[in-house]
PDB file of N, CA and C in Angstrom:
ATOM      1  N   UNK A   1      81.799 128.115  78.810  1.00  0.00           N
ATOM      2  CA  UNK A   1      82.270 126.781  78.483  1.00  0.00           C
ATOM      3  C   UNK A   1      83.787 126.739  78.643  1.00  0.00           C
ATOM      4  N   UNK A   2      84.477 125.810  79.228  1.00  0.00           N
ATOM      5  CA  UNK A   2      85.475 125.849  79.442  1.00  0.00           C
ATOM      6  C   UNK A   2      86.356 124.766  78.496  1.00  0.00           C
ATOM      7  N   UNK A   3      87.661 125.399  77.971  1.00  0.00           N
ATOM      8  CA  UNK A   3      88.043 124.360  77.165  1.00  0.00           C
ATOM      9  C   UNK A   3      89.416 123.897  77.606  1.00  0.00           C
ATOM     10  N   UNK A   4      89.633 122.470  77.668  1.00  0.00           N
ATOM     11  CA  UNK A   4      91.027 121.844  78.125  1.00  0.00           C
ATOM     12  C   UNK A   4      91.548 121.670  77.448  1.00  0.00           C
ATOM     13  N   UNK A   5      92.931 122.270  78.069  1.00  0.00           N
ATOM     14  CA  UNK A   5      94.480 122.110  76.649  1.00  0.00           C
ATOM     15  C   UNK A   5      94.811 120.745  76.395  1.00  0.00           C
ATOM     16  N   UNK A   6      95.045 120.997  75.340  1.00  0.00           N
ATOM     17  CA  UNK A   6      95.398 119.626  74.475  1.00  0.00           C
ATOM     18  C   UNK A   6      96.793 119.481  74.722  1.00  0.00           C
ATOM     19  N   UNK A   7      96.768 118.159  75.744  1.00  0.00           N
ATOM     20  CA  UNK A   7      98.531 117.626  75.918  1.00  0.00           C
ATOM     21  C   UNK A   7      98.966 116.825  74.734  1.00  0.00           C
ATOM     22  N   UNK A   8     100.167 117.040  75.052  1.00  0.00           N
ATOM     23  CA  UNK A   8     100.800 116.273  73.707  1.00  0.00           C
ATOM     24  C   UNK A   8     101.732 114.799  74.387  1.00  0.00           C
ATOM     25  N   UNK A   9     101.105 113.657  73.963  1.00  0.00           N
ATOM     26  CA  UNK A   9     101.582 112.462  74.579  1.00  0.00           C
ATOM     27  C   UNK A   9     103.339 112.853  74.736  1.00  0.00           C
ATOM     28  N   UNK A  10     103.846 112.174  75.455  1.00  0.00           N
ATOM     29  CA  UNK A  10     105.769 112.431  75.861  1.00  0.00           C
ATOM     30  C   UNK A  10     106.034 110.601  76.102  1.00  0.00           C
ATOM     31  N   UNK A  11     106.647 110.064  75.932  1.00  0.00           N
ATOM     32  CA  UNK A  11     107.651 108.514  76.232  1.00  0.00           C
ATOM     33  C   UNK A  11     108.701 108.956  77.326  1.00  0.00           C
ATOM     34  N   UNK A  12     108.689 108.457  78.284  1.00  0.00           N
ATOM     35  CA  UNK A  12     109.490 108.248  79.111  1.00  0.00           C
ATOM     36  C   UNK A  12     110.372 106.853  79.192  1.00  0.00           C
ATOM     37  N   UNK A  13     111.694 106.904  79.648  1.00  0.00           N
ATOM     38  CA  UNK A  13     112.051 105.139  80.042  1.00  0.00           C
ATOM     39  C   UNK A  13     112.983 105.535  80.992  1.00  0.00           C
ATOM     40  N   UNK A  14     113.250 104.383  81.910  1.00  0.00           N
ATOM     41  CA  UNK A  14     113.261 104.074  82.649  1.00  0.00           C
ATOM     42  C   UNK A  14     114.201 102.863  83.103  1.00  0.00           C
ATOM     43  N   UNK A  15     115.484 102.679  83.766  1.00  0.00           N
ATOM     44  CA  UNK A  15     115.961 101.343  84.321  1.00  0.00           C
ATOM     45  C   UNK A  15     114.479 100.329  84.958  1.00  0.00           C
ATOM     46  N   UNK A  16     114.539  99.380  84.752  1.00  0.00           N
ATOM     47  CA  UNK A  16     114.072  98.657  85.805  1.00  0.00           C
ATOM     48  C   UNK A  16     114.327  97.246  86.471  1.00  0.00           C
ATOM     49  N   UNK A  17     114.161  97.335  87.507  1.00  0.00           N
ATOM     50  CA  UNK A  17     115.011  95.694  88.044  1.00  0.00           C
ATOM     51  C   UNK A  17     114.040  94.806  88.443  1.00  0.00           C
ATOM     52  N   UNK A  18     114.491  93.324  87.905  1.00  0.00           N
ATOM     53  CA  UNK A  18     113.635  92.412  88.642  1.00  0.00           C
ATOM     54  C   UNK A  18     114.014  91.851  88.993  1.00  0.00           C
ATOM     55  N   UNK A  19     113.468  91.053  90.514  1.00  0.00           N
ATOM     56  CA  UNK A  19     113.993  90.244  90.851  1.00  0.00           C
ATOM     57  C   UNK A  19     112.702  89.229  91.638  1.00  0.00           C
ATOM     58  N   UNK A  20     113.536  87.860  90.982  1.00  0.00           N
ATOM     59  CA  UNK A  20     112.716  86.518  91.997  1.00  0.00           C
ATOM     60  C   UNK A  20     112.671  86.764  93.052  1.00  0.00           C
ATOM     61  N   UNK A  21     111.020  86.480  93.950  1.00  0.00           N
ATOM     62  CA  UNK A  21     110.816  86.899  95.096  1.00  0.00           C
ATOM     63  C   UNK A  21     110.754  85.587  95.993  1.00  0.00           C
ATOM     64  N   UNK A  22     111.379  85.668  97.194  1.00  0.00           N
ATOM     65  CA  UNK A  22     111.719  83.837  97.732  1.00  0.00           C
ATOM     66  C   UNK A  22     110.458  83.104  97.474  1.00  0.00           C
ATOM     67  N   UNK A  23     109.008  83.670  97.655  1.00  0.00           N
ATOM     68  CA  UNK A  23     107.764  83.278  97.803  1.00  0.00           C
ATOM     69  C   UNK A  23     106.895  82.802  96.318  1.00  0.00           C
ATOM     70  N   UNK A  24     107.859  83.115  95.474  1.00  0.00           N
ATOM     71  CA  UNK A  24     107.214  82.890  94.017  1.00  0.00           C
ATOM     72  C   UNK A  24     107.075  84.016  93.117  1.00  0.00           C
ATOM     73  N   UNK A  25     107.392  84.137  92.156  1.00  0.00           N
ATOM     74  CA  UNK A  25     106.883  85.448  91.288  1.00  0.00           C
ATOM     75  C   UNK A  25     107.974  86.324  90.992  1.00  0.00           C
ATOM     76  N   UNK A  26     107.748  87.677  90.697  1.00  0.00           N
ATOM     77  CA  UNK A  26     108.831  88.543  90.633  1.00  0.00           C
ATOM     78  C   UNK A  26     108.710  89.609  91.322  1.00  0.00           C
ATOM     79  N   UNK A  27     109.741  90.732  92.364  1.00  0.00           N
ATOM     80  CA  UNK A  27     109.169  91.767  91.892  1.00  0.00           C
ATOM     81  C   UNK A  27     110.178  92.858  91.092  1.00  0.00           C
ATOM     82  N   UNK A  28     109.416  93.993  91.018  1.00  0.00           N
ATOM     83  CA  UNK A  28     110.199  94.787  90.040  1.00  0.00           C
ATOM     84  C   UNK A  28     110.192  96.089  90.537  1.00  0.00           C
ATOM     85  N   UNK A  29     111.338  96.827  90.409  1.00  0.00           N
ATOM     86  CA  UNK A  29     110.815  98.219  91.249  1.00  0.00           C
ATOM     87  C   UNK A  29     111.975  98.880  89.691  1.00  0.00           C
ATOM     88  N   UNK A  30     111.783 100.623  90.277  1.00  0.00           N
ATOM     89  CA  UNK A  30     112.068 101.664  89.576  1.00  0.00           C
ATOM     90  C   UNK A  30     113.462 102.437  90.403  1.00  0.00           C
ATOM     91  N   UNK A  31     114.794 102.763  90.225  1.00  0.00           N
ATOM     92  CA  UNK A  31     115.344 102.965  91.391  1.00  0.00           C
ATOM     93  C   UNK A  31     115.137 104.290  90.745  1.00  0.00           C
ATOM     94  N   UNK A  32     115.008 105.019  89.928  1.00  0.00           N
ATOM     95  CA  UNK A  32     114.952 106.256  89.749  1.00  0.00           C
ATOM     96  C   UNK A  32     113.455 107.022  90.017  1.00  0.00           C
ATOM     97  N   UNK A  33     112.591 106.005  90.398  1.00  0.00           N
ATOM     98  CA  UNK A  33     111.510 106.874  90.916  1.00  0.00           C
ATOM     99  C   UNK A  33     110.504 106.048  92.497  1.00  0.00           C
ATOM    100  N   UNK A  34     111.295 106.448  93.443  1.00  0.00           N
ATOM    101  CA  UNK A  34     111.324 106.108  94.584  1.00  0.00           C
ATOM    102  C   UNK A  34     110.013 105.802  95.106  1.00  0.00           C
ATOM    103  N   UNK A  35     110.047 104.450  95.584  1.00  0.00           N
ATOM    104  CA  UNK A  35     108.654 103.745  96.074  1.00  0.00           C
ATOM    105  C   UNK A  35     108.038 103.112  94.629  1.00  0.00           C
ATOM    106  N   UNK A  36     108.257 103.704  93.721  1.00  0.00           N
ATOM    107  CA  UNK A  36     107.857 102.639  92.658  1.00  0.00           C
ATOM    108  C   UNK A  36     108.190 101.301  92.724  1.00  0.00           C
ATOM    109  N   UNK A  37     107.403 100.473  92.996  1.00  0.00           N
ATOM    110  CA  UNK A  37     108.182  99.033  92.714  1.00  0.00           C
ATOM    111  C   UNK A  37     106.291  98.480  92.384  1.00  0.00           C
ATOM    112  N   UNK A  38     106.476  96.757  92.259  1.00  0.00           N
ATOM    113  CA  UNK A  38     105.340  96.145  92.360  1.00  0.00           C
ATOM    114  C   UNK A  38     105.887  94.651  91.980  1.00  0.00           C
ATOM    115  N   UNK A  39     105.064  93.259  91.724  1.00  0.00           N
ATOM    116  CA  UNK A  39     105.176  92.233  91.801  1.00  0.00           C
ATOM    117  C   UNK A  39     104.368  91.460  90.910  1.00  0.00           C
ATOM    118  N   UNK A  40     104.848  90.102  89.942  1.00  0.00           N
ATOM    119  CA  UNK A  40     103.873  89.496  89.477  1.00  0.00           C
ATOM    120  C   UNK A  40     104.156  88.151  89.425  1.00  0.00           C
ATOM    121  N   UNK A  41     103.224  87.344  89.225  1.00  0.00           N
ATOM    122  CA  UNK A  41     103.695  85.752  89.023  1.00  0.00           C
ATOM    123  C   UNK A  41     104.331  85.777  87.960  1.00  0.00           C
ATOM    124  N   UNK A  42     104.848  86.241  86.516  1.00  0.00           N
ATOM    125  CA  UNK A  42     105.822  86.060  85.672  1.00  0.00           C
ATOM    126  C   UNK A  42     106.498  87.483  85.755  1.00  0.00           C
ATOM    127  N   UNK A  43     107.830  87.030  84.405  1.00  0.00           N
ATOM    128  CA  UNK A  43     108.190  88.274  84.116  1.00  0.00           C
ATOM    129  C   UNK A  43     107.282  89.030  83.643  1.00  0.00           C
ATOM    130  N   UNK A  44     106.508  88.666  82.687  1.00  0.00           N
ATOM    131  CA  UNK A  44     105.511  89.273  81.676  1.00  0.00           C
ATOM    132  C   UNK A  44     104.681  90.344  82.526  1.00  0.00           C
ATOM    133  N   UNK A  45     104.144  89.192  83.920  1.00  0.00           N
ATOM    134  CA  UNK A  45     103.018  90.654  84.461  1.00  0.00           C
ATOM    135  C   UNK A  45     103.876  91.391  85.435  1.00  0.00           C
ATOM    136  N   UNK A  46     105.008  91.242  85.518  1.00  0.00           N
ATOM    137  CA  UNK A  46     105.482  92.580  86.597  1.00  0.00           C
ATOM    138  C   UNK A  46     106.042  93.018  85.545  1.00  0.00           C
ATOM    139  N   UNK A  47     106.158  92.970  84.474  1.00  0.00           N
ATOM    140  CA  UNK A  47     106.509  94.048  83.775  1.00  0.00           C
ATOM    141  C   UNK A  47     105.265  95.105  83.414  1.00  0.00           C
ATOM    142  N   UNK A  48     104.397  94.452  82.889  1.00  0.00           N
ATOM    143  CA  UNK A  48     103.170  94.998  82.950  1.00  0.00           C
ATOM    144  C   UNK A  48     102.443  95.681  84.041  1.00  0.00           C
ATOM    145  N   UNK A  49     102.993  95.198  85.432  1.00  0.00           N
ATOM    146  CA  UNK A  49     101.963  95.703  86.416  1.00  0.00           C
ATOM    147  C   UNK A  49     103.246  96.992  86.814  1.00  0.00           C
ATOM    148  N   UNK A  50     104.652  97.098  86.589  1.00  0.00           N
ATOM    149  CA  UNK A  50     105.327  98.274  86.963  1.00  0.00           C
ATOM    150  C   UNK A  50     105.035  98.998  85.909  1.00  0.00           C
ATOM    151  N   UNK A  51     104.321  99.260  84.443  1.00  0.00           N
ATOM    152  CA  UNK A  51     104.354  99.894  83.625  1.00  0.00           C
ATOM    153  C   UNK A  51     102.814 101.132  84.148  1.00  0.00           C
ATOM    154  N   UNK A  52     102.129 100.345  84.756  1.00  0.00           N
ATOM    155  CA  UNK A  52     101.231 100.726  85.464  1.00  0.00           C
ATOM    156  C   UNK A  52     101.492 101.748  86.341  1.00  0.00           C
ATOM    157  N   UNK A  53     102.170 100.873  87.589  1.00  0.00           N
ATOM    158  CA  UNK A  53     102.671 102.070  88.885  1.00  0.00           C
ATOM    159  C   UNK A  53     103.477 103.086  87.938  1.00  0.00           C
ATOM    160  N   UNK A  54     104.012 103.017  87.005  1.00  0.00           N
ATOM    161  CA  UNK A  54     105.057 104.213  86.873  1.00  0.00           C
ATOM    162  C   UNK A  54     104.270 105.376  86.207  1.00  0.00           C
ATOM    163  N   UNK A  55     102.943 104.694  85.292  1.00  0.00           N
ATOM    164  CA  UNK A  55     101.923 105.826  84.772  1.00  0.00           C
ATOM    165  C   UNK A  55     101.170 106.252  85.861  1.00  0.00           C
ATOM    166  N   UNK A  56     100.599 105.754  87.301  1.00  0.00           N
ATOM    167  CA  UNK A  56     100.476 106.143  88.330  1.00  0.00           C
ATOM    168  C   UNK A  56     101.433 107.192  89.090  1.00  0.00           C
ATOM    169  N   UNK A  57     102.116 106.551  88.947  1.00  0.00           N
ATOM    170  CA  UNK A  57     103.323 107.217  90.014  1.00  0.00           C
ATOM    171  C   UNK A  57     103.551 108.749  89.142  1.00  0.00           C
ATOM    172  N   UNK A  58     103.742 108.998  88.125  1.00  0.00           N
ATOM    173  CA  UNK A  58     103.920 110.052  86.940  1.00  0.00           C
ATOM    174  C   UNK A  58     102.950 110.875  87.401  1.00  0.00           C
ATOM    175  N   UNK A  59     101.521 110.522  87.228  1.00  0.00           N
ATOM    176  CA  UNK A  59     100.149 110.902  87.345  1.00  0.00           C
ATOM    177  C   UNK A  59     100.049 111.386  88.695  1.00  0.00           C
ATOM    178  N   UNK A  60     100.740 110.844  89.804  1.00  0.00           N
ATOM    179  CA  UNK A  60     100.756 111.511  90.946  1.00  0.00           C
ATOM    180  C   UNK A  60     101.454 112.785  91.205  1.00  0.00           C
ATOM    181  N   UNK A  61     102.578 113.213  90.710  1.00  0.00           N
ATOM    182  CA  UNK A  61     103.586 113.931  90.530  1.00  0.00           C
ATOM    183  C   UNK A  61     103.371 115.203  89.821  1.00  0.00           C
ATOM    184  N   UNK A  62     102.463 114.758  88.603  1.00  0.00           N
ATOM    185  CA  UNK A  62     102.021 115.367  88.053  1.00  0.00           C
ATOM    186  C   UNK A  62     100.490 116.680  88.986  1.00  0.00           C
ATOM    187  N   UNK A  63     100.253 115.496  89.405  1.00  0.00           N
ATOM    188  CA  UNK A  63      98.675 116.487  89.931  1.00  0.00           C
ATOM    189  C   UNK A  63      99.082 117.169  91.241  1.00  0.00           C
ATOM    190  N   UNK A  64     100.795 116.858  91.604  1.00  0.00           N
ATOM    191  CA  UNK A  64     101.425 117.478  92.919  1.00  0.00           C
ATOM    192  C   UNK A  64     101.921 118.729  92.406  1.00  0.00           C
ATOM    193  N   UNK A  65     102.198 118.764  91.201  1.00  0.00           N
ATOM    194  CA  UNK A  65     103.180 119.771  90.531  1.00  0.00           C
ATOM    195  C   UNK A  65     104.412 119.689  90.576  1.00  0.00           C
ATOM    196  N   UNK A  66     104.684 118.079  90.522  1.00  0.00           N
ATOM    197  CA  UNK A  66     106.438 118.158  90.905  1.00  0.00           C
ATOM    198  C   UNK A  66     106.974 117.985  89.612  1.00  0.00           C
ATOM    199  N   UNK A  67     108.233 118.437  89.313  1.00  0.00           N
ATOM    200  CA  UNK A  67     108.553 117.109  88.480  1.00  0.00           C
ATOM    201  C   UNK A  67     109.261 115.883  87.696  1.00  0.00           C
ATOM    202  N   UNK A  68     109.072 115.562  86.883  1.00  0.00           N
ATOM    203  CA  UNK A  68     109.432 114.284  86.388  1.00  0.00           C
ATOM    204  C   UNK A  68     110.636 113.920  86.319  1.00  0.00           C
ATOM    205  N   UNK A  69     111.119 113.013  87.630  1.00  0.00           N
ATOM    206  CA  UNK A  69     112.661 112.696  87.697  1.00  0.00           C
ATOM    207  C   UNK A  69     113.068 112.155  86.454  1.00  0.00           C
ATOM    208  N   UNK A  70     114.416 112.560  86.195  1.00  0.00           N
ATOM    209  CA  UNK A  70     115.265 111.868  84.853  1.00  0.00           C
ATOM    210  C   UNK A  70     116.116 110.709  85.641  1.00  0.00           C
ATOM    211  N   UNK A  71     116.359 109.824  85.087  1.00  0.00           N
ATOM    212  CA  UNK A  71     117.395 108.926  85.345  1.00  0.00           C
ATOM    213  C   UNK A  71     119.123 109.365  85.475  1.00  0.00           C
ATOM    214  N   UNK A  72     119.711 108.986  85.943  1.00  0.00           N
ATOM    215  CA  UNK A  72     120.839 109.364  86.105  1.00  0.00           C
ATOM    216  C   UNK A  72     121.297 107.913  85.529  1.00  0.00           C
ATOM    217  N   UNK A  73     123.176 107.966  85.845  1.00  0.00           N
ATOM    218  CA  UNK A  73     123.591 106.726  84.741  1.00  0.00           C
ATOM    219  C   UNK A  73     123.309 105.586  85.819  1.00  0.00           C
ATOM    220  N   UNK A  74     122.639 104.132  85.373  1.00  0.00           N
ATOM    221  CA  UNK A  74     122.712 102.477  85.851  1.00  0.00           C
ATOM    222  C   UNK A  74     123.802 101.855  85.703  1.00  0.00           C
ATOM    223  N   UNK A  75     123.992 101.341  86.953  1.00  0.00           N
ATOM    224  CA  UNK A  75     124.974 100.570  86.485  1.00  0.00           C
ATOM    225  C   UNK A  75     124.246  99.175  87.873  1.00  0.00           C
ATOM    226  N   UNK A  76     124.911  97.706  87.373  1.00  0.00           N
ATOM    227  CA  UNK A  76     124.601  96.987  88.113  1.00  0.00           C
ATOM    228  C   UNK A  76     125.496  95.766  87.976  1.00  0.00           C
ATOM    229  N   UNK A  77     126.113  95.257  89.561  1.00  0.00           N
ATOM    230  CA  UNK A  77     127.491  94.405  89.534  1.00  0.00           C
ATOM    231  C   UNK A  77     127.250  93.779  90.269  1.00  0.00           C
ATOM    232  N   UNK A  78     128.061  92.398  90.420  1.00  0.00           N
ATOM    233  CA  UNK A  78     128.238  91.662  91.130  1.00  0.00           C
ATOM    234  C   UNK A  78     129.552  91.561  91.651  1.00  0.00           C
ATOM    235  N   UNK A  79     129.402  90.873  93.398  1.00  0.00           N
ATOM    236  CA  UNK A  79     130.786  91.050  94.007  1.00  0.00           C
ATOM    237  C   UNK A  79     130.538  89.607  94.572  1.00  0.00           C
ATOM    238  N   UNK A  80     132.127  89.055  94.679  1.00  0.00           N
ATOM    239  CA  UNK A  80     132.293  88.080  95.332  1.00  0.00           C
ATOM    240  C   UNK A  80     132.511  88.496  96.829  1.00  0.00           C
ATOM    241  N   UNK A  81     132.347  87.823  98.187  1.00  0.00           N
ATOM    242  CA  UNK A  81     132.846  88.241  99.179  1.00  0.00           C
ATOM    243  C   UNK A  81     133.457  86.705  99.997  1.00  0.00           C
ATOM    244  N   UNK A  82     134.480  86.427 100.323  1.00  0.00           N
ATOM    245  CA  UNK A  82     134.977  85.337 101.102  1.00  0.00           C
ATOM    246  C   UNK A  82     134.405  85.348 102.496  1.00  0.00           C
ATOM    247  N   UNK A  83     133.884  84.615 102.970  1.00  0.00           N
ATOM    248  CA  UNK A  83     133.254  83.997 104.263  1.00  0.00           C
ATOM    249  C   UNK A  83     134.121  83.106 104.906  1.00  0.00           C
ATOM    250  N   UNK A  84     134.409  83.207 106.134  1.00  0.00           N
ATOM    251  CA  UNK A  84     134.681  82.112 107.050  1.00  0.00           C
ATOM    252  C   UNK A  84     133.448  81.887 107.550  1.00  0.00           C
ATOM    253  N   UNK A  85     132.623  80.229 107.773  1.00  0.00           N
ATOM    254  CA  UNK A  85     131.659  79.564 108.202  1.00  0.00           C
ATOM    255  C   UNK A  85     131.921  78.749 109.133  1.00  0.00           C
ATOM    256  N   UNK A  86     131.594  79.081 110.639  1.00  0.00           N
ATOM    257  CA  UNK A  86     132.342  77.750 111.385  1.00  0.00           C
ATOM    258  C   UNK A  86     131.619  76.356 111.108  1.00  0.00           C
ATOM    259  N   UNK A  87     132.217  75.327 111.030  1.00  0.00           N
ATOM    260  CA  UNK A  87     131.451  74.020 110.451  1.00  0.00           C
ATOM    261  C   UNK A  87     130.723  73.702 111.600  1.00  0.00           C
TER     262      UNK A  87
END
């Protein structure tokens, strides 16, 4: 009989960005864990549906043997840039 080790749940977090998609909805990706992203008609479900990919995405990593990127520091800015537009 074989017996499986008992994991001990861990919390991870995570930056995450959203943004309005021209077509309607949101999407939301992970910049600290690459290719993570996904999309929902509110904030509510792309928050919910990236909470998903990232227990996926974990779960993949996991059964690869890699592992679990840490975040490094976020930061996020805005820049003005001046345009000439010919009329």
């Amino acid at each position: 009989m074989r017996v499986m080790a008992r994991q001990r749940a861990k919390s991870y977090s995570w930056s995450v960005f959203y943004e309005q998609a021209p077509e309607g909805g949101y999407v939301a990706s992970v910049p600290a864990l690459p290719g993570c992203h996904t999309q929902g008609d509110t904030i509510e479900e792309a928050e919910q549906n990236i909470k998903e990919a990232i227990a996926l995405y974990l779960e993949s990593l996991a059964a690869h043997g890699e592992p679990i990127p840490r975040e490094g520091r976020s930061l996020q800015g805005k820049v003005t840039v001046p345009i000439a537009i010919p009329a």
